[in-house]
Protein backbone atom coordinates (compact mmCIF):
# COMPACT_ATOMS: atom_id res chain seq x y z
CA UNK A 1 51.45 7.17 36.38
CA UNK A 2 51.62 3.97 37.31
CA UNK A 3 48.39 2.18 38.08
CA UNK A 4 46.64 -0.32 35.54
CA UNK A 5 43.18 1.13 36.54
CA UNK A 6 40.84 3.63 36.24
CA UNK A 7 42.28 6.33 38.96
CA UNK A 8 38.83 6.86 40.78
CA UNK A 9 40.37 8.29 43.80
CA UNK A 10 41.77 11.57 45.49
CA UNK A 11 44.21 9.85 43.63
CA UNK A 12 50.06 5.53 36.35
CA UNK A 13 49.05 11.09 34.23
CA UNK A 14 48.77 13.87 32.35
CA UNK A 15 49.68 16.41 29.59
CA UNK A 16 52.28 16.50 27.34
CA UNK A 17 51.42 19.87 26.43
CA UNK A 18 49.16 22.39 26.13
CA UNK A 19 51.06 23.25 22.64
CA UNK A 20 50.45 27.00 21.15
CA UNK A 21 47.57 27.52 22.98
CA UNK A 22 47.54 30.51 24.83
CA UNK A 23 47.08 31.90 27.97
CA UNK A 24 44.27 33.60 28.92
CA UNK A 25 45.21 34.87 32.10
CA UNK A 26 47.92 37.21 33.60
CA UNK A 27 50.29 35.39 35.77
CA UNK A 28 50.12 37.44 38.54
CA UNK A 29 45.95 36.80 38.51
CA UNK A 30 46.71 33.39 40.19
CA UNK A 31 48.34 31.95 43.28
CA UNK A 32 51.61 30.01 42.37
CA UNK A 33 53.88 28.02 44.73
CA UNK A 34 57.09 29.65 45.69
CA UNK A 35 59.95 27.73 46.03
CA UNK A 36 59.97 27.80 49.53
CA UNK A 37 56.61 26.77 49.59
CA UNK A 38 57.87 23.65 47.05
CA UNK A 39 60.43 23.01 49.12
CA UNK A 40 58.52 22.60 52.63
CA UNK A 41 55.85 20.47 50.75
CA UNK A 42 58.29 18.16 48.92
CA UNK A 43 60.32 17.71 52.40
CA UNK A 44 57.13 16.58 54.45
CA UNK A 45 55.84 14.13 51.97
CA UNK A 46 59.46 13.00 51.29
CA UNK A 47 60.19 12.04 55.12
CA UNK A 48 57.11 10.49 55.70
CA UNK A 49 57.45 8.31 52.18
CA UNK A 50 60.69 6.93 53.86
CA UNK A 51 58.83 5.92 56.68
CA UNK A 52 56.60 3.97 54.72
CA UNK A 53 59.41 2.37 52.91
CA UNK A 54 61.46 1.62 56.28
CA UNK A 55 58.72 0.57 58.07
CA UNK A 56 57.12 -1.40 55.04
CA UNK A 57 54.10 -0.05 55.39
CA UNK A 58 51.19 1.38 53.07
CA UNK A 59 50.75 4.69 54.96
CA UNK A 60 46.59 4.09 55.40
CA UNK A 61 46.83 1.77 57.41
CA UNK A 62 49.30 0.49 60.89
CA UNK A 63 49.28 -3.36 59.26
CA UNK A 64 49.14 -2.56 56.10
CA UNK A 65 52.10 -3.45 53.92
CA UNK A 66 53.64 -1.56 50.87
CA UNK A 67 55.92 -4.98 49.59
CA UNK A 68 54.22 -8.66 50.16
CA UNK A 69 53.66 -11.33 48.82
CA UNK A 70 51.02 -12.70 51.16
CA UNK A 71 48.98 -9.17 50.86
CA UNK A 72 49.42 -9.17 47.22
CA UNK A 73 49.78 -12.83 45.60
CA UNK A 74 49.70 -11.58 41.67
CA UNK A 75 51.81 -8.53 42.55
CA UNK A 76 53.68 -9.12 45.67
CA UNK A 77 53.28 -5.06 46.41
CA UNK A 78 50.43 -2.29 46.65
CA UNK A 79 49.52 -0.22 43.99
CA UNK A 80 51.71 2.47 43.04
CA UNK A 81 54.59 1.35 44.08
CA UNK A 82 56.63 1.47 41.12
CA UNK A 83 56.00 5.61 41.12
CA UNK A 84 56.47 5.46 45.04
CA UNK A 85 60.18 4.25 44.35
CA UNK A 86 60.77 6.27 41.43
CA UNK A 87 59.49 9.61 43.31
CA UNK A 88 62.00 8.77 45.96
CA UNK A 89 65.07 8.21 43.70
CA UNK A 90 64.12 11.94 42.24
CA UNK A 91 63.86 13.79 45.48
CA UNK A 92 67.27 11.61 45.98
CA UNK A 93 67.15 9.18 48.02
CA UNK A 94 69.47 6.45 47.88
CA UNK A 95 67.90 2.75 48.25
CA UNK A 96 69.57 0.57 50.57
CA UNK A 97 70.78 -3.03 50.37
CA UNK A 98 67.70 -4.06 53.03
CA UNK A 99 64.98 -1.64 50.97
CA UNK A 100 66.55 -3.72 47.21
CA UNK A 101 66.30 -6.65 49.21
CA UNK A 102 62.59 -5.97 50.15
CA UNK A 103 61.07 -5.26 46.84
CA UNK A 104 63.11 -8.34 44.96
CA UNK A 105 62.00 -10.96 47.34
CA UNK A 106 58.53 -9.68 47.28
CA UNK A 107 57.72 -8.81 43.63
CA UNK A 108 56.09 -11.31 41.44
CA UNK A 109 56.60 -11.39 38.00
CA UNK A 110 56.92 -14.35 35.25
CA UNK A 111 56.04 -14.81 31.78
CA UNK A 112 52.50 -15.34 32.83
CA UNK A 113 52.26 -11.99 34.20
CA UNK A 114 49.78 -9.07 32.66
CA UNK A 115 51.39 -6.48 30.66
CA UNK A 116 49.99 -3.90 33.76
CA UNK A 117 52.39 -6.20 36.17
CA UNK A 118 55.09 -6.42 34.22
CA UNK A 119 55.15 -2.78 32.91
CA UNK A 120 55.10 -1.51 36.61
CA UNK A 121 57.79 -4.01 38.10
CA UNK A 122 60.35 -2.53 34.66
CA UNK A 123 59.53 0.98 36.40
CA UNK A 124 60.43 -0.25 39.87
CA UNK A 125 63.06 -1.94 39.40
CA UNK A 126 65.20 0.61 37.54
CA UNK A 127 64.03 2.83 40.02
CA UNK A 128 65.92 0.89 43.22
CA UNK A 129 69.28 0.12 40.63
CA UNK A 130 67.97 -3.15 39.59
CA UNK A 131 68.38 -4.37 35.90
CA UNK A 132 64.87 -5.01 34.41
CA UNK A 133 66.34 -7.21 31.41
CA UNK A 134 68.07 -9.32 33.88
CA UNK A 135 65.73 -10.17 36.83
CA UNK A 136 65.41 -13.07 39.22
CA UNK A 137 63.06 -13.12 40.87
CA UNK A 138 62.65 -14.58 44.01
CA UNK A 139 62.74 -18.70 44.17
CA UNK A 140 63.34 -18.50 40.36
CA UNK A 141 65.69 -21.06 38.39
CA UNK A 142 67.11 -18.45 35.89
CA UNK A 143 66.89 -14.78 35.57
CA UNK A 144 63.98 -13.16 33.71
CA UNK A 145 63.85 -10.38 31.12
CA UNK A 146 60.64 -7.88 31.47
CA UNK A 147 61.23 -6.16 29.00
CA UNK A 148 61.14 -8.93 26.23
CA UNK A 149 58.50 -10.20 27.98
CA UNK A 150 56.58 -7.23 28.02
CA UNK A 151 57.07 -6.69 24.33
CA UNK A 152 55.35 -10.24 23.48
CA UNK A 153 52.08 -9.56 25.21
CA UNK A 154 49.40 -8.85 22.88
CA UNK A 155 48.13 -5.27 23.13
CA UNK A 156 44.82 -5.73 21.44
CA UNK A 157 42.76 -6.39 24.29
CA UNK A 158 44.13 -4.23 26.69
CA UNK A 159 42.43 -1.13 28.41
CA UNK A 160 44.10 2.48 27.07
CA UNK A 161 45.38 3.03 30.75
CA UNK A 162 47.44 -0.61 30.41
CA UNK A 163 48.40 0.46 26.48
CA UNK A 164 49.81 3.22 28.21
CA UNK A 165 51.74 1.82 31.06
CA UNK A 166 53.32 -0.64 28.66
CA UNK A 167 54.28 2.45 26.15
CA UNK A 168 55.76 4.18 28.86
CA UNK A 169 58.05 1.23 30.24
CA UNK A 170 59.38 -0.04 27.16
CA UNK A 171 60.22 3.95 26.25
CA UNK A 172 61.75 4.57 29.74
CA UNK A 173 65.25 3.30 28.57
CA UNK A 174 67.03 3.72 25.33
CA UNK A 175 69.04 0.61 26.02
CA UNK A 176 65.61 -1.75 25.93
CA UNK A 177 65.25 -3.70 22.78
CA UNK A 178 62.48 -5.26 21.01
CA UNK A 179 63.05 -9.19 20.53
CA UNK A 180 62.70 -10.21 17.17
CA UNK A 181 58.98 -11.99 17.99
CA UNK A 182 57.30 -8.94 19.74
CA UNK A 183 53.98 -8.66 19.44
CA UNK A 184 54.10 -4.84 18.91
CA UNK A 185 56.35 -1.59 18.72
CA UNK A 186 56.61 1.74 20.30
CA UNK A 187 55.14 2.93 16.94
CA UNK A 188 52.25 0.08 16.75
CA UNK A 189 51.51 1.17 20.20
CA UNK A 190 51.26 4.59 19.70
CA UNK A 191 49.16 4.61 16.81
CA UNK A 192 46.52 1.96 18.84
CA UNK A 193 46.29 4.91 21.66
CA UNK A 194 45.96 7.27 18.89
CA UNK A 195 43.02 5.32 17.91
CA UNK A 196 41.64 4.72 21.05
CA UNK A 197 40.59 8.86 21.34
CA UNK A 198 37.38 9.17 21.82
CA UNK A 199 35.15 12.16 20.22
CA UNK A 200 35.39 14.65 22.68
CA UNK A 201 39.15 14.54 22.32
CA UNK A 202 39.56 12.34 25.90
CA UNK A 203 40.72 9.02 26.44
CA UNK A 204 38.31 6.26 29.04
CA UNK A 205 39.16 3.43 30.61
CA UNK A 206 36.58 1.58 28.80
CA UNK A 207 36.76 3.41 25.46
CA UNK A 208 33.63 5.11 25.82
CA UNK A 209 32.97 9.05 25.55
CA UNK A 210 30.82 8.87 28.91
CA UNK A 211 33.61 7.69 30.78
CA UNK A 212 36.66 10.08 29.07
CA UNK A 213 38.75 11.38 32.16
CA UNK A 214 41.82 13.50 32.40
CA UNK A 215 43.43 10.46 34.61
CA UNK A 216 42.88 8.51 31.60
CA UNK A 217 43.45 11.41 29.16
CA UNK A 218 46.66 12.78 30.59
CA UNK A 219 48.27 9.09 31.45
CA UNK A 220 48.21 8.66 27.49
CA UNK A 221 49.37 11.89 26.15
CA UNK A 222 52.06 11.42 28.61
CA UNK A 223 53.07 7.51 27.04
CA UNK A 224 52.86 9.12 23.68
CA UNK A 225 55.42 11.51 24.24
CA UNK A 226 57.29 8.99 25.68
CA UNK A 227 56.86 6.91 22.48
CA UNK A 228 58.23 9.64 20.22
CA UNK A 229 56.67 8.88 16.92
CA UNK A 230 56.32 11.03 14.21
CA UNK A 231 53.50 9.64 12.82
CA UNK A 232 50.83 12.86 12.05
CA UNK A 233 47.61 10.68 13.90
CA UNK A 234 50.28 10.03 16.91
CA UNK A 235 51.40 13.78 16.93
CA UNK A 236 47.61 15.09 16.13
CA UNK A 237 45.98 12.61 18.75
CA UNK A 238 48.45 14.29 21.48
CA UNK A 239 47.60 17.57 20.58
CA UNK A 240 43.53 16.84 20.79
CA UNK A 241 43.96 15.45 24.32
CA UNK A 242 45.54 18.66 25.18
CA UNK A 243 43.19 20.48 24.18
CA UNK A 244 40.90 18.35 26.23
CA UNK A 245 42.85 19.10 29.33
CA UNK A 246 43.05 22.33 28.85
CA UNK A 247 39.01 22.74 28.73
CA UNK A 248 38.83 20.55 32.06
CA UNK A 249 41.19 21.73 34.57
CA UNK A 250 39.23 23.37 37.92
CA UNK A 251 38.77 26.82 38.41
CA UNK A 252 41.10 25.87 41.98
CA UNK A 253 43.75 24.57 39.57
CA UNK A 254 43.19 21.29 40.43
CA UNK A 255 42.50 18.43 37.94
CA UNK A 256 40.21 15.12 38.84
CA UNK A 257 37.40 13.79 37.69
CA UNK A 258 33.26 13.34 37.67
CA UNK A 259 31.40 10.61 39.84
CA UNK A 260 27.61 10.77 39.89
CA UNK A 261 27.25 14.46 38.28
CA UNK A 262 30.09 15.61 40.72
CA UNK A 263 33.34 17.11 40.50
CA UNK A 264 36.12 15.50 42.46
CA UNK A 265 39.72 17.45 42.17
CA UNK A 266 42.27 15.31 43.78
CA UNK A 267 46.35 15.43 44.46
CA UNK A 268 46.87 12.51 41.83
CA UNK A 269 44.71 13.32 38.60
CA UNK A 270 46.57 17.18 39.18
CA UNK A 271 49.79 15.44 39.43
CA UNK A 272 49.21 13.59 36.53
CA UNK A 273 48.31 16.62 34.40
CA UNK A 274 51.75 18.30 35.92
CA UNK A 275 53.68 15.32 34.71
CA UNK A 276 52.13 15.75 31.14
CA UNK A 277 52.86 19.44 31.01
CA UNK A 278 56.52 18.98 32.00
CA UNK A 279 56.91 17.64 28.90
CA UNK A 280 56.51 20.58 26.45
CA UNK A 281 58.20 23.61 27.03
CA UNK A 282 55.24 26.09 26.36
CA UNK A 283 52.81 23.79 28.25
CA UNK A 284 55.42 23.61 31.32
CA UNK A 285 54.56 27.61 31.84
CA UNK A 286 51.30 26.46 33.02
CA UNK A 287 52.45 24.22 35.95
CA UNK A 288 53.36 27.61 37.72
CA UNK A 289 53.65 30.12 36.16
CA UNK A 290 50.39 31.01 34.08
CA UNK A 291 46.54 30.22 34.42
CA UNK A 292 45.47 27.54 32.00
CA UNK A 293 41.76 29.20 31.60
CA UNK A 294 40.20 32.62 32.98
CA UNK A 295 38.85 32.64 36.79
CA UNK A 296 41.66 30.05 37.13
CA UNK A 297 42.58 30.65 41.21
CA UNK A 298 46.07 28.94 41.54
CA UNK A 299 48.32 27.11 39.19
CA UNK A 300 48.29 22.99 39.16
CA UNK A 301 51.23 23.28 40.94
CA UNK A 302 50.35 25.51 43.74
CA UNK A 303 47.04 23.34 44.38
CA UNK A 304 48.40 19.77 44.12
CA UNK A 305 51.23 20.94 47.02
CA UNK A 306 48.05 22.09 49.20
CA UNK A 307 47.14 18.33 49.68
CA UNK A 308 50.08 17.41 51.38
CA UNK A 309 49.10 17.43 55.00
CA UNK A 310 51.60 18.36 57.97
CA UNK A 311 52.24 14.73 58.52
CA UNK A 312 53.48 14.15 55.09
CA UNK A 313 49.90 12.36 54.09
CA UNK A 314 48.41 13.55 50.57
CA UNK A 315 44.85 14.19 51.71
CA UNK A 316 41.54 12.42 50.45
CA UNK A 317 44.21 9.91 48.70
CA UNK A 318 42.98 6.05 48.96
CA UNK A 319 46.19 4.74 48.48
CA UNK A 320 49.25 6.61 49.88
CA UNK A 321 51.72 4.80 47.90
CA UNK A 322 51.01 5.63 44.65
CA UNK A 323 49.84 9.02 45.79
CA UNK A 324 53.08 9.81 47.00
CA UNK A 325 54.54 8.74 44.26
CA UNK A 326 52.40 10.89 41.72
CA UNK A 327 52.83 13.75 43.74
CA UNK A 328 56.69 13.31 44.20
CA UNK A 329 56.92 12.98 40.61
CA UNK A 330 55.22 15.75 39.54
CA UNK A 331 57.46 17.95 41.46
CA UNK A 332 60.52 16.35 39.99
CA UNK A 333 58.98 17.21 36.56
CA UNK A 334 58.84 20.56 37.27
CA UNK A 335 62.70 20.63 38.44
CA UNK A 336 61.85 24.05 40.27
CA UNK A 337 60.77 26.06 37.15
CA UNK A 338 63.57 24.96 34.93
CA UNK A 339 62.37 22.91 31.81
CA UNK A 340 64.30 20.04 30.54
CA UNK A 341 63.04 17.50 27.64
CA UNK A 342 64.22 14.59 29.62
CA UNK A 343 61.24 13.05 30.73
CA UNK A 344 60.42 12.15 34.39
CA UNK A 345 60.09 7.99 33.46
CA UNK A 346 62.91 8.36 31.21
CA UNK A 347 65.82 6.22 33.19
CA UNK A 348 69.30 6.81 30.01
């Protein structure tokens, strides 16, 4: 989910559902991942992802890092890292003192920080056990709270995919308050991503039909479920960028996006559109167990597993941190064919 750019890559999301709309194709017309298929997949990626952790490392690279400040002075990790650690606490994995130690000493975050940096930090940090609300960081006086500080930060001129980070973090725990000067609300929010839908029932980076993607799309159907307003526009808008996704998956099953008159399916735009779907209950039959459109060859969920490599790698991905931690989540969405309506960044 978690990435405060445009995802223009073989990989921060996304569809919250694909509502009434029906099937058009048998079930047994496309290829679906078995559960020991799932299961083989999800352990290869999982023990290479904490490799990368132990090791510190990015996975692309032998010196590249995952957590530093040195490599990342505004951030103090890569990107993706925040989905990285929260794909590993949902395949289980439980974070050492050392690994805690490693991403507080390295993270940077203080009032001055963008919404995108603060927004991804609240997401990492309840991911390793750490309190959000009461943070110090590293070399810091006092402790820090993200979430207040997150809710002060003007929206207004922020990109859709940042609107939607920030939607997502403040939603991810129903213990997080808003302080009495915040410059918006979950319901504020949701209605500004509402209105940020372009024409063609997408969502861009820039907020411009010629650039709608389903990265872009499926990242903010995703927040607005997470913001759970009732207003009809909110509601309506969510439904429209379903419909969107619906019309754009691949014939493979895959879901990406369109660079110089080109498709480009990838692990992370597909895992992003899982993530979304997880989060109806008629939409989650179309992770795995139905085709989306007709000539579909394989389910999202069946195609998105093929990119995991036998090394644990996701293939084509430019950064293996937050590719891992798309994938990882999508899978823990999907909680092996059994819906739930607790959403994956949902922490209590």
């Amino acid at each position: 989910m978690f990435n405060a750019k445009k995802v223009m890559v073989s990989s921060l999301t996304t569809i919250m559902a694909l509502g009434a709309l029906a099937p058009v194709a048998n079930a047994a017309s496309v290829k679906t991942a078995s559960k020991s298929y799932q299961n083989s997949k999800e352990k290869t990626a999982y023990t290479y992802a904490k490799k990368m952790l132990k090791q510190n490392k990015d996975g692309l690279t032998s010196k590249g890092k995952m957590f530093s400040k040195s490599a990342y002075p505004t951030t103090g990790a890569a990107s993706g890292y925040s989905d990285f650690l929260l794909g590993l606490k949902k395949q289980g994995y439980k974070f050492t003192k050392s690994n805690k130690n490693l991403v507080k000493k390295n993270l940077v975050v203080s009032t001055k920080s963008d919404p995108a940096t603060l927004s991804t930090a609240i997401i990492g940090l309840q991911a390793i056990g750490v309190n959000p609300m009461k943070f110090k960081p590293a070399g810091a006086k006092k402790s820090l709270n993200l979430v207040s500080t997150l809710y002060k930060k003007s929206m207004t001129k922020q990109t859709v995919n940042v609107q939607s980070q920030a939607l997502i973090a403040v939603s991810s725990n129903k213990t997080f308050k808003k302080p009495s000067k915040a410059a918006f609300s979950k319901t504020s929010l949701s209605k500004k991503i509402a209105k940020n839908q372009q024409s063609n029932h997408g969502w861009a980076y820039n907020n411009t039909v010629a650039s709608v993607d389903s990265d872009t799309t499926a990242m903010a159907v995703t927040a607005l479920s997470m913001g759970k307003s009732s207003n009809q526009k909110v509601t309506n808008a969510a439904k429209l960028g379903r419909s969107y996704l619906k019309k754009n998956v691949y014939t493979n099953g895959a879901f990406g996006y369109v660079y110089n008159g080109k498709q480009n399916p990838n692990a992370n735009s597909t895992a992003e559109a899982i993530i979304a779907l997880s989060t109806n209950k008629t939409a989650f039959k179309l992770i795995n167990k139905t085709a989306i459109k007709s000539a579909q060859t394989a389910t999202p969920l069946k195609t998105m597993l093929s990119y995991v490599q036998s090394a644990g790698t996701i293939k084509g991905a430019y950064s293996m941190t937050l590719a891992y931690g798309q994938v990882s989540l999508a899978t823990a969405a999907y909680h092996k064919g059994q819906y739930t309506n607790k959403l994956v960044y949902a922490f209590k």
